[in-house]
Protein backbone atom coordinates (compact mmCIF):
# COMPACT_ATOMS: atom_id res chain seq x y z
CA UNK A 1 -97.06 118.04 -222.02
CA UNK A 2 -93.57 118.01 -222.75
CA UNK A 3 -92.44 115.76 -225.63
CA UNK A 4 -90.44 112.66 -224.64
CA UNK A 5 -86.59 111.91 -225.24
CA UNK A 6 -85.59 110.02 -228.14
CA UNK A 7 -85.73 106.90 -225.62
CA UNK A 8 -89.22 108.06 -224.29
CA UNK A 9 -87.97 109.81 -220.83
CA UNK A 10 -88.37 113.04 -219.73
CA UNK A 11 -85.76 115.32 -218.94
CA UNK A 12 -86.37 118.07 -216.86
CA UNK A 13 -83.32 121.23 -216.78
CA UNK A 14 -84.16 123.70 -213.48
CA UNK A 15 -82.24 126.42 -214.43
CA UNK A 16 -83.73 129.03 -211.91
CA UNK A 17 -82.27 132.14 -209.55
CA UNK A 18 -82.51 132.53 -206.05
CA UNK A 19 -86.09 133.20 -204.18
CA UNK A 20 -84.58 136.18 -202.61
CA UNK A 21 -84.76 135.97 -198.64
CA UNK A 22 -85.86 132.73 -199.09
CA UNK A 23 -84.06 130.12 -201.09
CA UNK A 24 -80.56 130.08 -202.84
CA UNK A 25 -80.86 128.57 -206.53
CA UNK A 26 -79.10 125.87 -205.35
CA UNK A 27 -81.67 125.30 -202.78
CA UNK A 28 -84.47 125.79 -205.33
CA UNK A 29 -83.26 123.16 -207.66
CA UNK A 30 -83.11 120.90 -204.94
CA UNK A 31 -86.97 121.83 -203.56
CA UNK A 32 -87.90 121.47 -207.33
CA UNK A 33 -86.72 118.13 -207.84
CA UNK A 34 -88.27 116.22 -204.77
CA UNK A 35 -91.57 117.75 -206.05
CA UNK A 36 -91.44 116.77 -209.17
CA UNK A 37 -89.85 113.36 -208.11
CA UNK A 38 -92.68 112.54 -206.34
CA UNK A 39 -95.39 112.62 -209.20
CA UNK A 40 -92.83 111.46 -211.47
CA UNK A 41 -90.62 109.19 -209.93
CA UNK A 42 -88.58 108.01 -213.13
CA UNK A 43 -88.16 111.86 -214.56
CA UNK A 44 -84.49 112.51 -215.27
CA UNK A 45 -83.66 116.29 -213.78
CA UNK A 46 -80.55 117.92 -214.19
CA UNK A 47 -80.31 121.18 -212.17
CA UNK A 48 -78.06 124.17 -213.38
CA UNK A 49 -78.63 127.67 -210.84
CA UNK A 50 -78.38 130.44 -212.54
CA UNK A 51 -77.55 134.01 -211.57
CA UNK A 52 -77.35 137.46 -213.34
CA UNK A 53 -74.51 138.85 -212.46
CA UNK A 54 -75.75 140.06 -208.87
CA UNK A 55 -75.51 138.43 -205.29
CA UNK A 56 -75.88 133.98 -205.82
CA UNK A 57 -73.40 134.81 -208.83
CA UNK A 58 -70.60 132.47 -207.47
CA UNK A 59 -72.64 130.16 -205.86
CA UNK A 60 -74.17 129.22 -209.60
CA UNK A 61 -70.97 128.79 -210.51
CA UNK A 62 -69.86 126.88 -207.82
CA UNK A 63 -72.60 124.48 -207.98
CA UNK A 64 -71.60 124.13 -212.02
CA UNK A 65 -68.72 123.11 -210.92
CA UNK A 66 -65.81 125.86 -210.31
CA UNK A 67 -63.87 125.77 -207.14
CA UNK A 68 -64.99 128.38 -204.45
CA UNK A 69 -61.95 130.12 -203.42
CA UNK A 70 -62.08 132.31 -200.15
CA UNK A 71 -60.08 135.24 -199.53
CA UNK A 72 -60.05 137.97 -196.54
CA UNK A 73 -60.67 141.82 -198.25
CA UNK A 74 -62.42 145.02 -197.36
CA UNK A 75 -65.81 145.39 -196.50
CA UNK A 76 -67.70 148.39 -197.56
CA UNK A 77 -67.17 150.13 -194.66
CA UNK A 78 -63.33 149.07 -194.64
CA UNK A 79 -63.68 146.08 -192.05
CA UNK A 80 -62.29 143.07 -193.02
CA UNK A 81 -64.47 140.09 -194.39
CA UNK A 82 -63.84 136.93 -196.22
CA UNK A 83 -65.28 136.69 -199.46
CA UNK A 84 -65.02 133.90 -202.31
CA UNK A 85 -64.64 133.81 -205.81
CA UNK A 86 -64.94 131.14 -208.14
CA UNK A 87 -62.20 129.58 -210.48
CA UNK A 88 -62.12 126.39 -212.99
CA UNK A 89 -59.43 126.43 -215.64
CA UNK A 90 -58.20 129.87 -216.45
CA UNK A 91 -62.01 131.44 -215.65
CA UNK A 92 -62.84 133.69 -212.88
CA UNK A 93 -66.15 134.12 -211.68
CA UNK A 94 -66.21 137.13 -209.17
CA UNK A 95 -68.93 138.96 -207.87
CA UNK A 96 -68.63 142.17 -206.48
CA UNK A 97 -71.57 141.72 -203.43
CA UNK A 98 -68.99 139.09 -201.99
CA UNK A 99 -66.96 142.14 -200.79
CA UNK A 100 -69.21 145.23 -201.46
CA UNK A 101 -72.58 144.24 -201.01
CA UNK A 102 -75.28 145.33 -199.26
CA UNK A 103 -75.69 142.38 -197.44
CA UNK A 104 -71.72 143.19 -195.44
CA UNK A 105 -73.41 146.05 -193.58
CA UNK A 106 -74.95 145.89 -190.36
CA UNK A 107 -78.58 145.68 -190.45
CA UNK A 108 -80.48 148.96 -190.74
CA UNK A 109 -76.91 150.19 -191.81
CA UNK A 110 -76.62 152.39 -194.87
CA UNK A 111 -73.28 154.43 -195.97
CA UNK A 112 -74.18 155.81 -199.32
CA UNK A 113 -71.58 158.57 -198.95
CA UNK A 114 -69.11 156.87 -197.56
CA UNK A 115 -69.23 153.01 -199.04
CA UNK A 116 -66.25 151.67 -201.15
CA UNK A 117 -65.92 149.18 -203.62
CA UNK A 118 -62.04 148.67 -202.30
CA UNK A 119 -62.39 144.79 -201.52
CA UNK A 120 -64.13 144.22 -205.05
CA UNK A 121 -60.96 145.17 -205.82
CA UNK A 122 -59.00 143.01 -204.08
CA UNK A 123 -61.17 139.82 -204.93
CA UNK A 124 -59.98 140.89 -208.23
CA UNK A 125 -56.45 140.98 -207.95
CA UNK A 126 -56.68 137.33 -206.01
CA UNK A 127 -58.21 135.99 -209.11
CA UNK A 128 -55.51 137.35 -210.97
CA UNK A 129 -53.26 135.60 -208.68
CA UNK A 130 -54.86 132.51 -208.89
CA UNK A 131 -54.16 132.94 -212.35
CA UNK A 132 -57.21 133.86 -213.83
CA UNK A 133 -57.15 134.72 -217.88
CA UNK A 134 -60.75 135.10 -218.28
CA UNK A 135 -62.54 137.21 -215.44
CA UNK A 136 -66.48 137.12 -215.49
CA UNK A 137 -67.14 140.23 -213.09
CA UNK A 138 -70.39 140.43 -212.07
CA UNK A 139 -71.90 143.37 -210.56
CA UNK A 140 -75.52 144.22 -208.60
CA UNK A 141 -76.71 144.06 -205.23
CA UNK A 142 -73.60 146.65 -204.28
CA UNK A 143 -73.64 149.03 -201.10
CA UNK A 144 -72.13 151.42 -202.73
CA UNK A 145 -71.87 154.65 -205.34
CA UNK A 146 -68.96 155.14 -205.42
CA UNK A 147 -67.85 154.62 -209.14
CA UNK A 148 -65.30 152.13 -208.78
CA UNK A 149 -63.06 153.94 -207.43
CA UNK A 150 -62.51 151.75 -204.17
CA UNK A 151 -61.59 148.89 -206.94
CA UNK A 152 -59.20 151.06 -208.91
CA UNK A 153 -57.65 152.16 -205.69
CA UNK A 154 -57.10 148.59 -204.71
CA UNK A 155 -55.58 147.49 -208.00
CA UNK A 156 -52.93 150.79 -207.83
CA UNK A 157 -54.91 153.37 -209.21
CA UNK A 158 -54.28 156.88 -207.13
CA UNK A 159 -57.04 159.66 -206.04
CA UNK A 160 -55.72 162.15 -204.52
CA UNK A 161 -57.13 165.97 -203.29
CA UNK A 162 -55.46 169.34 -203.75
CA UNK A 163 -53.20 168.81 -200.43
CA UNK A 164 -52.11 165.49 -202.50
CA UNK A 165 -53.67 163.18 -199.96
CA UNK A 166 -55.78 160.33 -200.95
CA UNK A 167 -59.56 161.19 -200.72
CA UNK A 168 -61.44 159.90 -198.28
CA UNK A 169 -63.68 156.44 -199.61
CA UNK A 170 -66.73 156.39 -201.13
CA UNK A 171 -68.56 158.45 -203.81
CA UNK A 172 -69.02 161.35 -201.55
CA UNK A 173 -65.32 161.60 -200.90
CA UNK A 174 -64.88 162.08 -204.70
CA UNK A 175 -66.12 165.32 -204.38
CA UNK A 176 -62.61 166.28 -203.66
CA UNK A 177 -60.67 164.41 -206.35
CA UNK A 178 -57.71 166.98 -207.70
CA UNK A 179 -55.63 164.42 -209.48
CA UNK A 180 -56.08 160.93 -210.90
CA UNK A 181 -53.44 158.63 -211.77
CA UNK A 182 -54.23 155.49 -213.28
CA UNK A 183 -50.46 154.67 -213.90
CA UNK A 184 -49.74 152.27 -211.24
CA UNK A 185 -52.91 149.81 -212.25
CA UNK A 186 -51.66 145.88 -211.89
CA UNK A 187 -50.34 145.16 -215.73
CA UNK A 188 -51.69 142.28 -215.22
CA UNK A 189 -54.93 144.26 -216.50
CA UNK A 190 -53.82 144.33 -219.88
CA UNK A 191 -53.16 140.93 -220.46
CA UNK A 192 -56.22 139.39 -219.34
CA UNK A 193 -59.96 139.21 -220.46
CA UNK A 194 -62.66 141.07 -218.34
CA UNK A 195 -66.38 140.85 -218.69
CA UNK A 196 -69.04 143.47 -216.63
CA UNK A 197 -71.74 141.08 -216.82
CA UNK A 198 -74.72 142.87 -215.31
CA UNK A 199 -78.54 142.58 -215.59
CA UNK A 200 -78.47 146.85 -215.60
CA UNK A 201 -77.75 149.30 -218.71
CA UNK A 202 -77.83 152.90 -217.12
CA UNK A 203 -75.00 155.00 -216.87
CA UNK A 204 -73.35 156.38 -214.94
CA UNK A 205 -74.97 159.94 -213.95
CA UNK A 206 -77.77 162.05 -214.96
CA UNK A 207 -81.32 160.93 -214.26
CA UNK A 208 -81.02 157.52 -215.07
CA UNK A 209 -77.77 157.10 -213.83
CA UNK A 210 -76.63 155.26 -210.57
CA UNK A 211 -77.05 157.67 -207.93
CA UNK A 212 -80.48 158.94 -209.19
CA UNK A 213 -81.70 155.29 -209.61
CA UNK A 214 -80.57 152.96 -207.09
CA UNK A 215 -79.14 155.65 -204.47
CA UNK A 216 -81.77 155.32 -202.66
CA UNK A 217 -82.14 151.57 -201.75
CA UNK A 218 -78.64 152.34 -200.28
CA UNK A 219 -80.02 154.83 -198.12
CA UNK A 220 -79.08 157.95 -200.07
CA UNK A 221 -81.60 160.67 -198.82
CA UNK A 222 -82.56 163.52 -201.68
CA UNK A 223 -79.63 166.07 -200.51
CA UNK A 224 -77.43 162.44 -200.72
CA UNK A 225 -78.16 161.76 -204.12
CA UNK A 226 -77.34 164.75 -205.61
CA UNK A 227 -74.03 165.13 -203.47
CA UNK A 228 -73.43 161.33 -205.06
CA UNK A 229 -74.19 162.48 -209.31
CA UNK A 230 -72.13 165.73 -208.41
CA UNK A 231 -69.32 163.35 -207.11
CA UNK A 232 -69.62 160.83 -209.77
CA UNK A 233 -69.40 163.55 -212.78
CA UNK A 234 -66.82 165.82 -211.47
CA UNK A 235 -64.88 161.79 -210.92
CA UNK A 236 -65.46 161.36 -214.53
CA UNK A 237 -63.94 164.74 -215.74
CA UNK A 238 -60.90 164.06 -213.87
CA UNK A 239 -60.60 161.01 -215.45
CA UNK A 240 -60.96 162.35 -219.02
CA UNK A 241 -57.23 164.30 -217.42
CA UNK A 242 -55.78 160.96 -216.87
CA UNK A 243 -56.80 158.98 -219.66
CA UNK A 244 -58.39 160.86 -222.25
CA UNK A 245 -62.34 161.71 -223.82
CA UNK A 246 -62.55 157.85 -223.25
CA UNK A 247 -63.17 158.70 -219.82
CA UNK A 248 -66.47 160.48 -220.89
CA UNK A 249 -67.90 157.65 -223.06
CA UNK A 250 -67.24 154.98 -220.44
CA UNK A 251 -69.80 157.31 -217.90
CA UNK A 252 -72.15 157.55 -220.94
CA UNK A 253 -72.04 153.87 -222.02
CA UNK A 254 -74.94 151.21 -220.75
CA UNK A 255 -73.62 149.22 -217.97
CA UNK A 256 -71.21 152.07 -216.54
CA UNK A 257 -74.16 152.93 -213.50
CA UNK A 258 -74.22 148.98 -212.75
CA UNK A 259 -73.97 148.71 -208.89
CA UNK A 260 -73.60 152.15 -207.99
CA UNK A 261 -71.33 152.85 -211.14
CA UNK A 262 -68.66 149.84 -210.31
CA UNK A 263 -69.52 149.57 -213.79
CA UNK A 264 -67.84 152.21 -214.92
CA UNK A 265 -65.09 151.42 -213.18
CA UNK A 266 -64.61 147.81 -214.92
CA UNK A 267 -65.30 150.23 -218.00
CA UNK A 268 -61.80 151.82 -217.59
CA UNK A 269 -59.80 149.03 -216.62
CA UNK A 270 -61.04 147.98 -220.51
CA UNK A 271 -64.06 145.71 -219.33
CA UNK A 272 -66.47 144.47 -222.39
CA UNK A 273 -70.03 145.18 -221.24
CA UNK A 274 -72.37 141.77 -221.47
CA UNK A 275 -76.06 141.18 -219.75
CA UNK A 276 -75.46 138.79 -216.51
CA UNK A 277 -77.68 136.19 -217.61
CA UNK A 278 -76.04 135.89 -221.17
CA UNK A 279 -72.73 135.50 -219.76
CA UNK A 280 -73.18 133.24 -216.62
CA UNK A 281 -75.39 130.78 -219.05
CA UNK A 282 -72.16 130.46 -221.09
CA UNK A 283 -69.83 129.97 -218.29
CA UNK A 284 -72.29 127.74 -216.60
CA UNK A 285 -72.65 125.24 -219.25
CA UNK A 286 -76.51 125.99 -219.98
CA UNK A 287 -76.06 125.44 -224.41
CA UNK A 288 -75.40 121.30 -223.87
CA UNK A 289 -77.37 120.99 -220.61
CA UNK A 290 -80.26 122.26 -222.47
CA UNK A 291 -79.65 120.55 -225.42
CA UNK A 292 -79.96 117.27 -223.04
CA UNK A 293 -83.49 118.65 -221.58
CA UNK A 294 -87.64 118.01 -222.86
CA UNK A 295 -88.71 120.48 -220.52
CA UNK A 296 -86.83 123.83 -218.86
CA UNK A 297 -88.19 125.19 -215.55
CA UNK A 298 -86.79 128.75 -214.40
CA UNK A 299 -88.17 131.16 -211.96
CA UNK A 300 -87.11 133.88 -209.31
CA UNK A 301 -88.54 135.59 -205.94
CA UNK A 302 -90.66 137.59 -207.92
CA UNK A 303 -91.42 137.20 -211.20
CA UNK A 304 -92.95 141.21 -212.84
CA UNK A 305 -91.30 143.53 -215.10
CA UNK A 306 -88.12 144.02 -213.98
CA UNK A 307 -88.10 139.71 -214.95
CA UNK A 308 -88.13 140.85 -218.58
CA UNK A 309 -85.30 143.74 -218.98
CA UNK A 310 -81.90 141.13 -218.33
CA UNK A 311 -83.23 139.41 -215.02
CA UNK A 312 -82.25 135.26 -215.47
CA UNK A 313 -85.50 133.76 -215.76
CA UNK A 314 -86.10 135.82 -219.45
CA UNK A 315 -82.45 135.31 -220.03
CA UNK A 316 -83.24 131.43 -219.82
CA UNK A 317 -86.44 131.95 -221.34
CA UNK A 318 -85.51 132.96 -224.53
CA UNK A 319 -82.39 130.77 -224.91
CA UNK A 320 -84.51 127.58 -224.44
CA UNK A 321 -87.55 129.46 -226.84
CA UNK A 322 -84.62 129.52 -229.40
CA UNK A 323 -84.03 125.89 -229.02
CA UNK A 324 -87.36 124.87 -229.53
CA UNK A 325 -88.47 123.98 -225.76
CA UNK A 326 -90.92 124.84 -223.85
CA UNK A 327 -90.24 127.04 -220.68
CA UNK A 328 -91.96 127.01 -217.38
CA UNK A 329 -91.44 129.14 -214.73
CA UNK A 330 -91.72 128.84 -210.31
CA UNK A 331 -91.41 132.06 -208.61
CA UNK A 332 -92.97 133.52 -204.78
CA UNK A 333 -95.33 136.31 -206.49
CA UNK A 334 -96.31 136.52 -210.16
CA UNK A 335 -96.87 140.24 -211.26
CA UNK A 336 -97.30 139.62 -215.06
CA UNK A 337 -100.23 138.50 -217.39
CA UNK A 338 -100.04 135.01 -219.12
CA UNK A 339 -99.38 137.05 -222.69
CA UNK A 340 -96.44 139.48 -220.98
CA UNK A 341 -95.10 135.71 -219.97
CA UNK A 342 -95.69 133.97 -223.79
CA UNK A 343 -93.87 136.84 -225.43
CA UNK A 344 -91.05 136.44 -223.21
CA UNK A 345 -91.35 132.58 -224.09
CA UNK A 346 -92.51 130.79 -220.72
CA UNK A 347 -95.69 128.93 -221.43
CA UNK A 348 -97.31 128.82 -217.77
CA UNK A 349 -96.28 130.71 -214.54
CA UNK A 350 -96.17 129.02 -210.80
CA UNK A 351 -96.30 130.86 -208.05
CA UNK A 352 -96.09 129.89 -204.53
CA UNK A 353 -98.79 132.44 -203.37
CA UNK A 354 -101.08 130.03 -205.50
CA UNK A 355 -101.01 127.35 -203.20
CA UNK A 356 -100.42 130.19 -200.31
CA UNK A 357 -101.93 133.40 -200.72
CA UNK A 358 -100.07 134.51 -197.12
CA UNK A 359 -96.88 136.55 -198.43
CA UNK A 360 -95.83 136.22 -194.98
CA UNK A 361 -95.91 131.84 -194.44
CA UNK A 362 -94.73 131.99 -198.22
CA UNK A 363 -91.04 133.92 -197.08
CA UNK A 364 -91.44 131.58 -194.49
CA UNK A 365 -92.33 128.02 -195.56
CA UNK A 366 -90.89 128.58 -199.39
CA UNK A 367 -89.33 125.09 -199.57
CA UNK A 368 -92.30 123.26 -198.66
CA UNK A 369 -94.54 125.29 -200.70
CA UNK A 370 -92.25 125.30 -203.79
CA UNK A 371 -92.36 121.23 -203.72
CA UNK A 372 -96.26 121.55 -203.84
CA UNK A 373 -96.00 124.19 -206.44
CA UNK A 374 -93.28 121.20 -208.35
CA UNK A 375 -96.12 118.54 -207.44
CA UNK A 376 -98.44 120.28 -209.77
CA UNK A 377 -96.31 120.75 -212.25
CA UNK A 378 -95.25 117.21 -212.82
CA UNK A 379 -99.07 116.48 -213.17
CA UNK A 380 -99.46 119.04 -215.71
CA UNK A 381 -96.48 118.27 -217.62
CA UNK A 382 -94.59 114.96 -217.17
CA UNK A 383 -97.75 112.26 -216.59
């Protein structure tokens, strides 16, 4: 059992991710609450989503209490689609699957080759003209391989083939890169502060790099994949033309492959590399909120390995284990054993497929389910 406030109440903090497919954080806090609420009427519960830098980014932020801002940019396939950023104060939270996600295509509709990260871009350069001084860019869930070079295009960088023509978009279209020329990038660059924040340290090519790795949830076929690291390295070397050996430590450096190599992109335009969960519980608030808390309760869709290499819930995990409290976690499936989960400091593990052992109604009826799944917890921790 948790131990009591100082005036004998207990104070519950959901910090928790989406249930991808099923729930948004928001909508897990929420789902949380009325279970626990109903075993434990008088419990005090302060709900903080949290997000790792991928897609639910700005909605975290949003629901900690930055203004959504909505702005029409490029899609990955260059159709036009309104995506949002968030802003409070001089802080920018944008998140590149607003504009370049996988999400903005068609269903069944992959464009590895052909993808850009163009309106990632311009969400960028409307936070800068909202005024932004601090820009929290978080990367993951992208459509694209393409290196950044969309972005940099739409923020006045130039890519151009031997004929002097722009090449065409995407990372295949880098293939044919003669000339880079970085010298018409918004100056507003320079004067600001920008932060990859990504739950991903690969880099940009070679077998762990972006193509290689994540290619091929974007549809990249074999023959695709090595066009894409071909594309990506020869991008890099004309790079090192433009701006010097930098070029080739950015593509080496962890975070550079983030969503198909966007990373490296941010990486140039003088980006500081952070893990997503780090930075969004900063800008989120999470240090006082769970100062304020007796009991934390994080989670995800699916709670296995990847959880412990820079997803949220370990991210939340070990910044509450720090502060002395004791972690719990909801999630749909549970992949780990109970001592993988106590070394990455959550005590006990929920899952929904305990109370529903059909994946299917779980997708389906995850609200419902996740209230029983709070019900028990509020018996086995706040009464």
């Amino acid at each position: 059992m948790a131990d009591a406030g100082v005036n004998g109440t207990r104070r519950v903090l959901i910090a928790a991710d989406k249930f991808k497919g099923s729930l948004t954080a928001v909508q897990v806090a929420e789902r949380v609450t009325a279970g626990l609420r109903r075993v434990a009427p008088a419990v005090e519960v302060e709900a903080l989503p949290v997000a790792d830098g991928g897609d639910g980014t700005v909605d975290a932020a949003v629901a900690a209490g930055f203004e959504r801002r909505a702005v029409r940019v490029a899609g990955p396939l260059g159709e036009e689609v309104t995506a949002a950023f968030a802003l409070r104060g001089g802080t920018a939270v944008v998140e590149m699957a607003e504009a370049s996600g996988l999400q903005r295509l068609p269903k069944g509709v992959f464009a590895p080759l052909t993808a850009s990260t163009y309106g990632s871009g311009e969400l960028l350069r409307a936070a800068l003209d909202a005024g932004a001084r601090t820009i929290v860019f978080g990367v993951g869930g992208s459509a694209t391989t393409d290196g950044g070079a969309g972005m940099l295009a739409a923020l006045g960088a130039r890519f151009v083939d031997a004929e002097g023509e722009p090449v065409a978009p995407g990372g295949g279209g880098l293939s044919e890169l003669a000339l880079a020329d970085l010298s018409g990038l918004d100056p507003r660059l320079a004067e600001i502060e920008l932060v990859l924040a990504s739950d991903v340290d690969n880099p940009l090519t070679g077998p762990k790099g972006a193509p290689t790795v994540y290619g091929p949830q974007k549809g990249a076929a074999p023959d695709d994949v090595a066009t894409l690291d071909a594309a990506l390295a020869h991008f890099a070397a004309v790079l090192e033309k433009a701006i010097g050996p930098k070029a080739a430590e950015y593509a080496a450096a962890p975070g550079a492959g983030a969503a198909g190599g966007i990373g490296y992109g941010a990486l140039v335009l003088g980006a500081g590399f952070r893990p997503g969960i780090e930075v969004m519980l900063d800008v989120l608030g999470f240090a006082p909120a769970l100062d304020r808390a007796t009991l934390v309760i994080t989670g995800e869709g699916s709670l296995d390995e990847q959880t412990l290499h820079g997803k949220a819930p370990a991210g939340v995990a070990a910044a509450a284990r720090a502060a002395g409290k004791e972690v719990v976690a909801v999630c749909g499936r549970l992949a780990l054993p109970p001592q993988e989960l106590g070394r990455a400091g959550i005590r006990r593990a929920y899952p929904l497929t305990e109370s529903e052992p059909d994946i299917a109604k779980c997708i389906e009826d995850a609200g419902p389910i996740l209230e029983r799944v709070a019900e028990n917890i509020a018996r086995d921790f706040l009464v």
